[in-house]
C-alpha atoms as a PDB file:
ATOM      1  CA  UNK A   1       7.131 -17.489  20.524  1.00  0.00           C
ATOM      2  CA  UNK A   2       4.143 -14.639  20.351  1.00  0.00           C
ATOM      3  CA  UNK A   3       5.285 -11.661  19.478  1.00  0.00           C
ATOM      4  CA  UNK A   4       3.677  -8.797  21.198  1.00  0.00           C
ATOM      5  CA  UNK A   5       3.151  -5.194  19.332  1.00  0.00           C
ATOM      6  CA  UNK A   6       5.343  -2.832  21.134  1.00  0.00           C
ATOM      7  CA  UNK A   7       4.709   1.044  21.191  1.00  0.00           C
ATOM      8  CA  UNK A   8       8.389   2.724  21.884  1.00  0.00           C
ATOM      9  CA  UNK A   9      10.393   5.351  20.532  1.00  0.00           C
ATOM     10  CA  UNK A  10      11.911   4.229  16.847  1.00  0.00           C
ATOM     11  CA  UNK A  11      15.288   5.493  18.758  1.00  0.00           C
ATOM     12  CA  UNK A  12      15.285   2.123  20.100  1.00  0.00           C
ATOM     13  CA  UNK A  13      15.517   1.199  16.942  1.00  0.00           C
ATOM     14  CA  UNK A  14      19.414   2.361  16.167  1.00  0.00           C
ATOM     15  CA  UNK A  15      20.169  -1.304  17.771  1.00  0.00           C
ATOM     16  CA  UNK A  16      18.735  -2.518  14.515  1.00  0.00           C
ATOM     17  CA  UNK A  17      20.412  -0.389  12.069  1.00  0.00           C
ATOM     18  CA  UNK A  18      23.592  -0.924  13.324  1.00  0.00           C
ATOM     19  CA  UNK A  19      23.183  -4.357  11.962  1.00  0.00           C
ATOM     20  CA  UNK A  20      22.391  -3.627   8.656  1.00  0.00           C
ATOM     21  CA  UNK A  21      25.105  -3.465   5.979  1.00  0.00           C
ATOM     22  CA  UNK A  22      25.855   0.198   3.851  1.00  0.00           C
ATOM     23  CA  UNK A  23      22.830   1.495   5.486  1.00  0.00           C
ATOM     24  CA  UNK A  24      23.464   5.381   6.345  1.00  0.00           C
ATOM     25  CA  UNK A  25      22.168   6.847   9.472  1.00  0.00           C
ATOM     26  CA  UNK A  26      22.031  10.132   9.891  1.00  0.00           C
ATOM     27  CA  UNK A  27      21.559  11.962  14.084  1.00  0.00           C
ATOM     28  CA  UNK A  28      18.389  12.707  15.365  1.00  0.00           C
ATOM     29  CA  UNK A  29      17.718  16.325  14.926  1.00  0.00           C
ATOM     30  CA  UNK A  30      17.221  18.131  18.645  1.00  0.00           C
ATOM     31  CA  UNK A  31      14.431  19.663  17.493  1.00  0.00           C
ATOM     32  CA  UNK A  32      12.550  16.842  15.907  1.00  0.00           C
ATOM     33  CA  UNK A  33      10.426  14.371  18.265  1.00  0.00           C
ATOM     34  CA  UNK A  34      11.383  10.657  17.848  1.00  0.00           C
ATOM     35  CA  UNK A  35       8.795   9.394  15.750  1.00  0.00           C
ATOM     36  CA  UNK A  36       6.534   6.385  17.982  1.00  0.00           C
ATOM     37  CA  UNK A  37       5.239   3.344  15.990  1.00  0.00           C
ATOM     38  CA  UNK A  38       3.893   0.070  16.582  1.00  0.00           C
ATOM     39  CA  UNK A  39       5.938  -2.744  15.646  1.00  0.00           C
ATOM     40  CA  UNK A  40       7.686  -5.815  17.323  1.00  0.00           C
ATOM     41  CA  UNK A  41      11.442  -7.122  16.785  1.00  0.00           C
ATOM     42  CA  UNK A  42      10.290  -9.747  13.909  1.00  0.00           C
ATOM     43  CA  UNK A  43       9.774  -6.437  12.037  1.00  0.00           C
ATOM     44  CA  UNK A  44      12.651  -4.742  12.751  1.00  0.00           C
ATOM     45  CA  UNK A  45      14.371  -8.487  11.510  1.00  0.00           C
ATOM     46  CA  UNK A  46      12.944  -8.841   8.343  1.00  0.00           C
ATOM     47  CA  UNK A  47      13.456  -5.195   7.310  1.00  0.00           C
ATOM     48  CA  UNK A  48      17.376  -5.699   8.099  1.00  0.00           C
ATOM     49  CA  UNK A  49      17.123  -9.038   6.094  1.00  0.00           C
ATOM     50  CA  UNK A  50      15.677  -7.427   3.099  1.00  0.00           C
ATOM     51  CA  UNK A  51      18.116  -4.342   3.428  1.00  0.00           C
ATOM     52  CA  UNK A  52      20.868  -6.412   3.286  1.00  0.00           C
ATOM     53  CA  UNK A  53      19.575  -8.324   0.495  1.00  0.00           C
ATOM     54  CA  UNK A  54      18.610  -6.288  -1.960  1.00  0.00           C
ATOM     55  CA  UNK A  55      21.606  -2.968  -0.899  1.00  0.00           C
ATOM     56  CA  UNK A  56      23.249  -4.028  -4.307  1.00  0.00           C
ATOM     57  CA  UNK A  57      19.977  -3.428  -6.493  1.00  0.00           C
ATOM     58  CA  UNK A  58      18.853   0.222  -4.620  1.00  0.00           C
ATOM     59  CA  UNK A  59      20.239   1.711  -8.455  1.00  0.00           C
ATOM     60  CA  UNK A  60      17.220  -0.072 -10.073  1.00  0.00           C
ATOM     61  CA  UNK A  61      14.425   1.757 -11.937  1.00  0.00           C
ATOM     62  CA  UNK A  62      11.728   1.415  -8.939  1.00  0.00           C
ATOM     63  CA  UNK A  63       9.470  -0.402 -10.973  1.00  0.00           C
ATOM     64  CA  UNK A  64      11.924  -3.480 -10.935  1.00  0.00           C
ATOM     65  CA  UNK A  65      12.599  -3.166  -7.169  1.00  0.00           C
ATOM     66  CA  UNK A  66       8.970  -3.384  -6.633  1.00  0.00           C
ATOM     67  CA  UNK A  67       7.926  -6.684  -7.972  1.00  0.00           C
ATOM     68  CA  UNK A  68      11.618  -7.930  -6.805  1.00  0.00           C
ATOM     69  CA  UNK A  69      11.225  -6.821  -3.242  1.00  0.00           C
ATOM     70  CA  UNK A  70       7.392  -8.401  -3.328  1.00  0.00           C
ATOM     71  CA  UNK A  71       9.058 -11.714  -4.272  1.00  0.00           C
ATOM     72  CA  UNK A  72      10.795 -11.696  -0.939  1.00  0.00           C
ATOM     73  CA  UNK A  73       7.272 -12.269   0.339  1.00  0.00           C
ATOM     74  CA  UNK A  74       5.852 -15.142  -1.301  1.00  0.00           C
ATOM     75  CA  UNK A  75       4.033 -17.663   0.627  1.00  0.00           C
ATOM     76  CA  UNK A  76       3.724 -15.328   3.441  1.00  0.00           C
ATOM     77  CA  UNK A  77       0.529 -16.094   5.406  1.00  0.00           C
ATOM     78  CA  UNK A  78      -2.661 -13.358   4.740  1.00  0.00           C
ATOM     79  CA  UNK A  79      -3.834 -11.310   7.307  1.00  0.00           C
ATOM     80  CA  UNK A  80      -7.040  -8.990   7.393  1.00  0.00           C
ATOM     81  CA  UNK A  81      -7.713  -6.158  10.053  1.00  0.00           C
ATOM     82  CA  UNK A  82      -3.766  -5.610  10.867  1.00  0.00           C
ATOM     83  CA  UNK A  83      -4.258  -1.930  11.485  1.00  0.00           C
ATOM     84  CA  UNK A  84      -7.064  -2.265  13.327  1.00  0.00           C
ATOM     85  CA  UNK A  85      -5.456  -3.932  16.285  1.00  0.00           C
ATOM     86  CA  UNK A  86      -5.041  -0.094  18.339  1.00  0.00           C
ATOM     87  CA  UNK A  87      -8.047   2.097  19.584  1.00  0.00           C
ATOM     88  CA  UNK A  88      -6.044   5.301  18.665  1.00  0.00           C
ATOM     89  CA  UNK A  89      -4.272   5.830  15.219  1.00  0.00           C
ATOM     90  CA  UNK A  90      -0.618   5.023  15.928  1.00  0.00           C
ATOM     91  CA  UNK A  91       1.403   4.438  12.814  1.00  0.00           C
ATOM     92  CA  UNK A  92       1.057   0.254  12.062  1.00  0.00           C
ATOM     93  CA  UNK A  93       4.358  -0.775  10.336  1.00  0.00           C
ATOM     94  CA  UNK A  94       4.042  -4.980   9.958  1.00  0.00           C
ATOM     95  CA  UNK A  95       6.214  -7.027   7.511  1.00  0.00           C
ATOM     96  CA  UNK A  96       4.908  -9.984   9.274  1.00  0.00           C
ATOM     97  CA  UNK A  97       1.193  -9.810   8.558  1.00  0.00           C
ATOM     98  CA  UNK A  98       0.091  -8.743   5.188  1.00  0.00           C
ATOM     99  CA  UNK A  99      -3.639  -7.717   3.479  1.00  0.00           C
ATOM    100  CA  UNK A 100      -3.331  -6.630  -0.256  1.00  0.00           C
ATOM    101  CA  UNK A 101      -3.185  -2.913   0.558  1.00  0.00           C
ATOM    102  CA  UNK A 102      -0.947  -3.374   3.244  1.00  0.00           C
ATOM    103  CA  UNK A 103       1.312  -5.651   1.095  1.00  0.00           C
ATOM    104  CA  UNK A 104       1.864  -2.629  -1.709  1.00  0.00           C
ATOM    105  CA  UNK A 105       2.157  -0.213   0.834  1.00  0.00           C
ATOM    106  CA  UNK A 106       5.179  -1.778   2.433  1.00  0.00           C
ATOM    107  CA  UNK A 107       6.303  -3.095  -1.024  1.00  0.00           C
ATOM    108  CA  UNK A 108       6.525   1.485  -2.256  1.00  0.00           C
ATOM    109  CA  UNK A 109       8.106   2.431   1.052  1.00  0.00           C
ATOM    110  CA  UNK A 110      10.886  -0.421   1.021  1.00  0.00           C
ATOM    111  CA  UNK A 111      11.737   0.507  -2.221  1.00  0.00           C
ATOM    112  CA  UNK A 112      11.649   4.154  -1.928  1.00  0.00           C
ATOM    113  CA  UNK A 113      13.774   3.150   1.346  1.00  0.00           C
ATOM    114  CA  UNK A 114      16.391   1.704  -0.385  1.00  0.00           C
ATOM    115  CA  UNK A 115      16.395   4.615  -2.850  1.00  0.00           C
ATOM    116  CA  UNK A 116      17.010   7.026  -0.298  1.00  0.00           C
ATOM    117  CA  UNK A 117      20.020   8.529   1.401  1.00  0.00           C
ATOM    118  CA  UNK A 118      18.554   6.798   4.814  1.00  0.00           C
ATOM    119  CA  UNK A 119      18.042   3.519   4.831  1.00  0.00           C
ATOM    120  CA  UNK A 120      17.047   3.489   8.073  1.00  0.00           C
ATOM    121  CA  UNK A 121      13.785   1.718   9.755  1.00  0.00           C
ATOM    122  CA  UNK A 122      13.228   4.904  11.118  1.00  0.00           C
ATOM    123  CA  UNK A 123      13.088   6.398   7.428  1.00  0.00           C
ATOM    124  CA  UNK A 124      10.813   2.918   6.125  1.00  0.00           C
ATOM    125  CA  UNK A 125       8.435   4.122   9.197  1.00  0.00           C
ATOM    126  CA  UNK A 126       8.531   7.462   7.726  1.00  0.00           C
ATOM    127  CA  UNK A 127       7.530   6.410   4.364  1.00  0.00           C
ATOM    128  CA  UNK A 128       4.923   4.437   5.211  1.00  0.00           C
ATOM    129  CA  UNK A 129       3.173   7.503   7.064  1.00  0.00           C
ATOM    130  CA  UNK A 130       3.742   9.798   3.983  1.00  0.00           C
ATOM    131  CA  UNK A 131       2.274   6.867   1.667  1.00  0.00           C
ATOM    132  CA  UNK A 132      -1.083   5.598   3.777  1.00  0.00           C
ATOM    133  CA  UNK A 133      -2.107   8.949   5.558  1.00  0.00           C
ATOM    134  CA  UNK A 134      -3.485  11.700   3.761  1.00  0.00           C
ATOM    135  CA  UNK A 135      -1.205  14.428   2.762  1.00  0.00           C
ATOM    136  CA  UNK A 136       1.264  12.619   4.774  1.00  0.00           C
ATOM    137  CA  UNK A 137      -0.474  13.816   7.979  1.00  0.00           C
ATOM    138  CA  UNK A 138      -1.339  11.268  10.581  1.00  0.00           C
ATOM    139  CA  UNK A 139      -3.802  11.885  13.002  1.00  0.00           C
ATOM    140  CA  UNK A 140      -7.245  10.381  14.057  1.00  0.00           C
ATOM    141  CA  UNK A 141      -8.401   7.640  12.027  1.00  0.00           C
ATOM    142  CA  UNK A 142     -10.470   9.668   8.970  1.00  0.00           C
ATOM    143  CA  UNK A 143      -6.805  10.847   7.990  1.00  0.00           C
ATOM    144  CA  UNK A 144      -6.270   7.288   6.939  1.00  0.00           C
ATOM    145  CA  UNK A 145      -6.589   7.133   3.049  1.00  0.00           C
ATOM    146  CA  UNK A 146      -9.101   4.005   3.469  1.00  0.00           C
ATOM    147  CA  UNK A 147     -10.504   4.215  -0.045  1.00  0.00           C
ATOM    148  CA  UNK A 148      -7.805   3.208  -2.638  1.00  0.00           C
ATOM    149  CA  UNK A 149      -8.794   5.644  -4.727  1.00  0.00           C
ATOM    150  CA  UNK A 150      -8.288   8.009  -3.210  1.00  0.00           C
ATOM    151  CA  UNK A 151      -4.864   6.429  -1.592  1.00  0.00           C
ATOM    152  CA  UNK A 152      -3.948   6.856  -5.878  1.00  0.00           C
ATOM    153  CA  UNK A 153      -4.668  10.277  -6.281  1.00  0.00           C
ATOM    154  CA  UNK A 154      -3.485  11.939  -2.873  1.00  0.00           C
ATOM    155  CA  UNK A 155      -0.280  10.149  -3.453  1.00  0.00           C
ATOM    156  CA  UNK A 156      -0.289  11.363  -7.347  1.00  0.00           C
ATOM    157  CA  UNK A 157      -0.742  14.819  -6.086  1.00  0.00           C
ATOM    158  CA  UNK A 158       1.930  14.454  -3.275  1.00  0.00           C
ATOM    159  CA  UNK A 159       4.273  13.253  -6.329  1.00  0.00           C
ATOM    160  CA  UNK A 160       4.924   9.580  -5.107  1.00  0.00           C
ATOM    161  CA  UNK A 161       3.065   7.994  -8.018  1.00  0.00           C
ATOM    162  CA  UNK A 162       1.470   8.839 -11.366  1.00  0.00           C
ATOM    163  CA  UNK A 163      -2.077   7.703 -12.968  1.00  0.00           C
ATOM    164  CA  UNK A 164      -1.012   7.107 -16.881  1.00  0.00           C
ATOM    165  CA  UNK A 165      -4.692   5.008 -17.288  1.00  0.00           C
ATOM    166  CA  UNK A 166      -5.680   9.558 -17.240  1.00  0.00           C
ATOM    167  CA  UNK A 167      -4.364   9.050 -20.648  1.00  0.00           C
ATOM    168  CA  UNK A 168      -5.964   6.389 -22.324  1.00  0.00           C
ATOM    169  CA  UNK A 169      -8.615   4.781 -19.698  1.00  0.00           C
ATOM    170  CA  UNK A 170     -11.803   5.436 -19.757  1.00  0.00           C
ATOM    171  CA  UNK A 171     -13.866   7.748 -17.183  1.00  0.00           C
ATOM    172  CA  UNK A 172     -14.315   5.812 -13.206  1.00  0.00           C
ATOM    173  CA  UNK A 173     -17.841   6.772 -12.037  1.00  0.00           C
ATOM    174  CA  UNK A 174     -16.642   6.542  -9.073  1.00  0.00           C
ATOM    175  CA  UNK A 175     -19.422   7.071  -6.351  1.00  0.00           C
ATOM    176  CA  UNK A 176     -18.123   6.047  -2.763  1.00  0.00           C
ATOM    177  CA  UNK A 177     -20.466   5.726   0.527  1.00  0.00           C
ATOM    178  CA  UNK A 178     -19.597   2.405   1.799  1.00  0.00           C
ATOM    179  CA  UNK A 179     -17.722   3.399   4.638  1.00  0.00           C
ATOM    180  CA  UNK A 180     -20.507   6.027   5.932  1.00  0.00           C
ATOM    181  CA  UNK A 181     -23.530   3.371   5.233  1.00  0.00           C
ATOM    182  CA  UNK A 182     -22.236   0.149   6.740  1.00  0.00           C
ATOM    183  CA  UNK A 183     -20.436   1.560  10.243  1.00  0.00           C
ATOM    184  CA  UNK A 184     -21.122  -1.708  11.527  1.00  0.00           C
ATOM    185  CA  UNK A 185     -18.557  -3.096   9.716  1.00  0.00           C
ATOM    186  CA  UNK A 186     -15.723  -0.701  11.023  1.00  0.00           C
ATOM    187  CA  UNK A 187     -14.724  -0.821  14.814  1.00  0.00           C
ATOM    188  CA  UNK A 188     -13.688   2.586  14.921  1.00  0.00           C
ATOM    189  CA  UNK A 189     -16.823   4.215  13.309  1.00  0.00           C
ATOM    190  CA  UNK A 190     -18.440   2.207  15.312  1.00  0.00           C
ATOM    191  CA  UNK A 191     -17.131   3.313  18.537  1.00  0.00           C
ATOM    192  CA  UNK A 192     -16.527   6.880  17.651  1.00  0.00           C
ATOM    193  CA  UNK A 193     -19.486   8.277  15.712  1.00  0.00           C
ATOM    194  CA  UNK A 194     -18.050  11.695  15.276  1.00  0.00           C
ATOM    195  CA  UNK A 195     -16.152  10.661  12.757  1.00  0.00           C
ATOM    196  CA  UNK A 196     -18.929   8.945  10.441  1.00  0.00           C
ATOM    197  CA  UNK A 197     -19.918  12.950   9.512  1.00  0.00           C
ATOM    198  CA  UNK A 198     -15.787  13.294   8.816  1.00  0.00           C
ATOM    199  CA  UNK A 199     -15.941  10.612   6.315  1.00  0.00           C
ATOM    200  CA  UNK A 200     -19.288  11.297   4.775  1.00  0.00           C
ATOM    201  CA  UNK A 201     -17.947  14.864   3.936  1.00  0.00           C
ATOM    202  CA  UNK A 202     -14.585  12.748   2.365  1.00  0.00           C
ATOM    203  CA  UNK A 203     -16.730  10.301   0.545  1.00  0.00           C
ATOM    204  CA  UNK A 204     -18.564  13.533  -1.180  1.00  0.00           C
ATOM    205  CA  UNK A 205     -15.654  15.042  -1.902  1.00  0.00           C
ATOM    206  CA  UNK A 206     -14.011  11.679  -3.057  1.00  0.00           C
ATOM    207  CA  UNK A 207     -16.865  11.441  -5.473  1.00  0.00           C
ATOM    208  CA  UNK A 208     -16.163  14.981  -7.045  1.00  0.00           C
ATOM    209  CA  UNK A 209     -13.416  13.986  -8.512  1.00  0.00           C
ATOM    210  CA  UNK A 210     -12.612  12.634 -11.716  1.00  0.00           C
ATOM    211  CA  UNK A 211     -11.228   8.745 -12.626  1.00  0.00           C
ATOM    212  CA  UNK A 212     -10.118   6.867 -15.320  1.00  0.00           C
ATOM    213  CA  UNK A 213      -9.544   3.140 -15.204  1.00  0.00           C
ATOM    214  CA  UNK A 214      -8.799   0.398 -17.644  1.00  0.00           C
ATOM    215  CA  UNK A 215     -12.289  -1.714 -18.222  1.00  0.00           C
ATOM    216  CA  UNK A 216     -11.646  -5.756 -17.676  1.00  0.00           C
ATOM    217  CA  UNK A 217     -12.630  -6.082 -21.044  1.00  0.00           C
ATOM    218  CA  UNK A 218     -10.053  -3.800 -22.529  1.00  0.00           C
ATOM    219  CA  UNK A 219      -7.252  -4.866 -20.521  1.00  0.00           C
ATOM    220  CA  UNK A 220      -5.878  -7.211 -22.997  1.00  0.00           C
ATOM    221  CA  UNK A 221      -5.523  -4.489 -25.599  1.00  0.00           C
ATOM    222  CA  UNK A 222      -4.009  -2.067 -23.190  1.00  0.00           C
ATOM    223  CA  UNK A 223      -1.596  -4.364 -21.487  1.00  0.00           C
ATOM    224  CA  UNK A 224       1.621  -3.098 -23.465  1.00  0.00           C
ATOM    225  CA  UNK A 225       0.804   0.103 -21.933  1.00  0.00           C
ATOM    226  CA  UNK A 226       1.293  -1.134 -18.595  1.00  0.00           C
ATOM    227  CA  UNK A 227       4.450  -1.817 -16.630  1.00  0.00           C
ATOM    228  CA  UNK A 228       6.368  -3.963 -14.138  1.00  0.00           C
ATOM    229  CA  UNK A 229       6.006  -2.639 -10.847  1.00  0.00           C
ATOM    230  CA  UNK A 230       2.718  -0.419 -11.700  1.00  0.00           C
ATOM    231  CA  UNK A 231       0.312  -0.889  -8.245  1.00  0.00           C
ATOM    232  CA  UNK A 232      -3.155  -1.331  -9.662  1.00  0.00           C
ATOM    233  CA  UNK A 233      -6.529  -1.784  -7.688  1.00  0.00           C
ATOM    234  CA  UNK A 234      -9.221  -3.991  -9.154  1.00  0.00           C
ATOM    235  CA  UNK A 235     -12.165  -1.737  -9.101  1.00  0.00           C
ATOM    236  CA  UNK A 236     -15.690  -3.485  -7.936  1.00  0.00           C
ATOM    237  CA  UNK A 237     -19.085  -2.843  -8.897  1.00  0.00           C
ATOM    238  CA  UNK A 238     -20.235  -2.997  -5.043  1.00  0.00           C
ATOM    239  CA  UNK A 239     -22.428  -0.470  -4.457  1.00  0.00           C
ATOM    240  CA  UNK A 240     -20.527   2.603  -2.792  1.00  0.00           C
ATOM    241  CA  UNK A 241     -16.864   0.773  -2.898  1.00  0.00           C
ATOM    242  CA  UNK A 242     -14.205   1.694  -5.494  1.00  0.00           C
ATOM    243  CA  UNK A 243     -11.621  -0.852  -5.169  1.00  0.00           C
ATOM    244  CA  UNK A 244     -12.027  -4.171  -4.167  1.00  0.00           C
ATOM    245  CA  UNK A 245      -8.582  -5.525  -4.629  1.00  0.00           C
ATOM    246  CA  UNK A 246      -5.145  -4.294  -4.730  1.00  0.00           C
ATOM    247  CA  UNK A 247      -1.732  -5.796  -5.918  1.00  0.00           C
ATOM    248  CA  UNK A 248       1.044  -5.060  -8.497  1.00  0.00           C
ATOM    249  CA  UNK A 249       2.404  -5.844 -11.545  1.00  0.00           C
ATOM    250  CA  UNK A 250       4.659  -8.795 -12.745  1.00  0.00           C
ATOM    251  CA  UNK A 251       5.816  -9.414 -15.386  1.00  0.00           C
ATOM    252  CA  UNK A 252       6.232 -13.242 -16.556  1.00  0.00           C
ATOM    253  CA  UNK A 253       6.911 -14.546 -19.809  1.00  0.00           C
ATOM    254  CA  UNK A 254       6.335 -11.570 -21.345  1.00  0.00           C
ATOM    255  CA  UNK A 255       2.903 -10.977 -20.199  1.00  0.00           C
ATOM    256  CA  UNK A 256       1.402  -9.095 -16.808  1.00  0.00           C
ATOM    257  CA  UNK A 257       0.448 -11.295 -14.021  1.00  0.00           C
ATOM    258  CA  UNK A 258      -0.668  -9.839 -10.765  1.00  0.00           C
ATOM    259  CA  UNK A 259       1.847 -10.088  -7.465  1.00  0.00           C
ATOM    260  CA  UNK A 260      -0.289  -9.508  -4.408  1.00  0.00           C
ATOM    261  CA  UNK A 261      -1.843 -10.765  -1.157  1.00  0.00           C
ATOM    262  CA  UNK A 262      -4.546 -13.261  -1.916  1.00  0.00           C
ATOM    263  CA  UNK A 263      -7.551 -13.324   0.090  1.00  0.00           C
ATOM    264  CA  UNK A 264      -8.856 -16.140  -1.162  1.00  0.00           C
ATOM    265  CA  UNK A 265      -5.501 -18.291  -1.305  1.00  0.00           C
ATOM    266  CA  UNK A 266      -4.516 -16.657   2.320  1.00  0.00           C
ATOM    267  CA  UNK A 267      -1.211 -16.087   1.108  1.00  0.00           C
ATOM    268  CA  UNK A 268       1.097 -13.873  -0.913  1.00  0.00           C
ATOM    269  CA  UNK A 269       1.454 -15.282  -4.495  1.00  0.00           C
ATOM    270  CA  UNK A 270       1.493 -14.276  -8.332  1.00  0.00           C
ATOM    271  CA  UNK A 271      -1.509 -15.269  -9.867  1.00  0.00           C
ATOM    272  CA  UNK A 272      -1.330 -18.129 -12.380  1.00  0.00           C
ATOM    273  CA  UNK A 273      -2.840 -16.071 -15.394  1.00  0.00           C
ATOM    274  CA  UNK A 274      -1.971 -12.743 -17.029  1.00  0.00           C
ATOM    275  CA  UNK A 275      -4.065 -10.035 -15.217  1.00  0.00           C
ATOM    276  CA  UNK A 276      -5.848  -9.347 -19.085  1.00  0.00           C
ATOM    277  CA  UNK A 277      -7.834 -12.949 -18.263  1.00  0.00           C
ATOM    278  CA  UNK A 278      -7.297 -12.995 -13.768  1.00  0.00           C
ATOM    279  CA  UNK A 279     -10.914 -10.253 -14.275  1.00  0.00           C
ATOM    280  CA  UNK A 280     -13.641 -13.151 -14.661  1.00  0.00           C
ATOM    281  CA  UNK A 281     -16.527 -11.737 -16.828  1.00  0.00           C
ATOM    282  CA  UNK A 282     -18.732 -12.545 -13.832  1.00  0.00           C
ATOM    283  CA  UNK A 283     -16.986 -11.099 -11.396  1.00  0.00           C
ATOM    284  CA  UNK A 284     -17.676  -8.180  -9.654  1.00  0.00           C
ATOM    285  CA  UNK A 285     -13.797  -6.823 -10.514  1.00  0.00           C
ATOM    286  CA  UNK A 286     -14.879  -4.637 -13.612  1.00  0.00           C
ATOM    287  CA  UNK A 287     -11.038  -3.483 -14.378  1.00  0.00           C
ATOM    288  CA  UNK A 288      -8.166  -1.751 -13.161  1.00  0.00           C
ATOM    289  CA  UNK A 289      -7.170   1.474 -12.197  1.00  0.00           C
ATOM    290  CA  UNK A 290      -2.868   2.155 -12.041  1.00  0.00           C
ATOM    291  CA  UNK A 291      -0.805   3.709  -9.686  1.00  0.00           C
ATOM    292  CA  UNK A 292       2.996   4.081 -11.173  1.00  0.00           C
ATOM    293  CA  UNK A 293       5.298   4.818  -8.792  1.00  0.00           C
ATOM    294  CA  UNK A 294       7.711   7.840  -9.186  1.00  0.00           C
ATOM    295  CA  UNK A 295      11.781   7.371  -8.559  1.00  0.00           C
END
């Protein structure tokens, strides 16, 4: 049966958590508006399912609960456009339909979930918000952090991950205006062009900034530097686009493989080789740049 997306109250949503074994709930403050997102019951499922099976492992380091959590995914079909699917900005949360950013966004906020004193969906919804918007703040769709690099540093600077490639990468010339220069390729720029002049002034000030990243040739000598869990996003040599790719780290047999959403397999997987050799010299990958996520 179809499942349809629902927009309701996440008050609803205490049904769920009642199911869900040593979660802690805490009341709805009178003051505070019940947070509205749009999700269906399959959601609400799997988040009990992975609650309940991972509850015993919430004392991990969150670097292991990361990759551990994203194993609970493999196989899981890829989908692309999954928070496009309202005309307004409503807050997206989808364990059922996964794209490579969406994948390590869910992957951080289940994990920080689990770490927290309220394991509650209401409290996964919350996370997600803090992690994709900028600043936290939700509100039209330019307050979406669409360009990964930028989704590393606002969430560096709002202390939910570090960038340790700042210490040994090299400098990201990292010039973004694909967004503002191909509108035809985003339904909501294209229907609202206010907010192409919203972005523009983003991508500018995006572009200020300064990077570092790990070149795909110097991977291989910088892999013991890296570590399970660490959210990376392959950065492109597009014209105007920083990151073309996103996933996380695994480790297997000693050596870094990448864990992610795979657009070109359709499915979530962890990619045959190390991620030192998964950068082809022809591509158009030309390395990595690291998010580490903060306990």
């Amino acid at each position: 049966m179809t499942m349809k997306h629902l927009f309701i109250p996440l008050l609803i949503l205490l049904f769920f958590n009642q199911s869900c074994a040593q979660q802690k709930q805490e009341e709805p403050k009178p003051e505070s508006e019940p947070l509205e997102i749009v999700y269906t019951e399959k959601d609400a499922e799997i988040f009990a399912d992975i609650l309940e099976k991972f509850k015993d492992q919430s004392d991990k380091p969150i670097g292991t609960l990361i990759p551990e959590i994203g194993k609970y995914f493999l196989g899981n079909e890829y989908v692309a456009h999954t928070l496009e699917v309202e005309d307004e900005e409503k807050l997206i949360v989808n364990l059922r339909e996964l794209d490579c950013t969406t994948y390590a966004e869910n992957l951080l906020a289940l994990a920080r979930t689990l770490k927290s004193e309220n394991q509650s969906f209401e409290q996964f919804a919350k996370e997600i918000e803090q992690i994709r918007y900028r600043d936290g703040n939700r509100d039209s769709y330019p307050s979406r952090l669409h360009y990964f690099s930028d989704w590393i540093y606002n969430n560096r600077d709002n202390k939910l991950v570090t960038t340790p490639a700042d210490e040994f990468g090299d400098p990201y010339v990292n010039q973004v205006n694909f967004m503002s220069t191909h509108t035809d390729s985003y339904k909501h720029l294209k229907n609202n062009p206010d907010y192409v002049s919203v972005i523009e002034q983003q991508e500018k000030e995006i572009s200020s900034r300064n990077y570092y990243y790990i070149p795909k040739e110097k991977i291989a000598d910088y892999e013991h530097l890296l570590k399970e869990g660490d959210i990376i996003g392959l950065t492109t040599s597009i014209d105007g686009l920083d990151v073309a790719h996103v996933g996380v780290l695994v480790e297997q047999e000693g050596r870094m493989h990448l864990l992610h959403a795979s657009q070109s397999n359709l499915k979530v997987e962890i990619s045959e080789e190390p991620i030192s050799s998964f950068l082809k010299p022809n591509s158009k990958n030309s390395g990595i740049m690291i998010a580490r996520p903060l306990e």
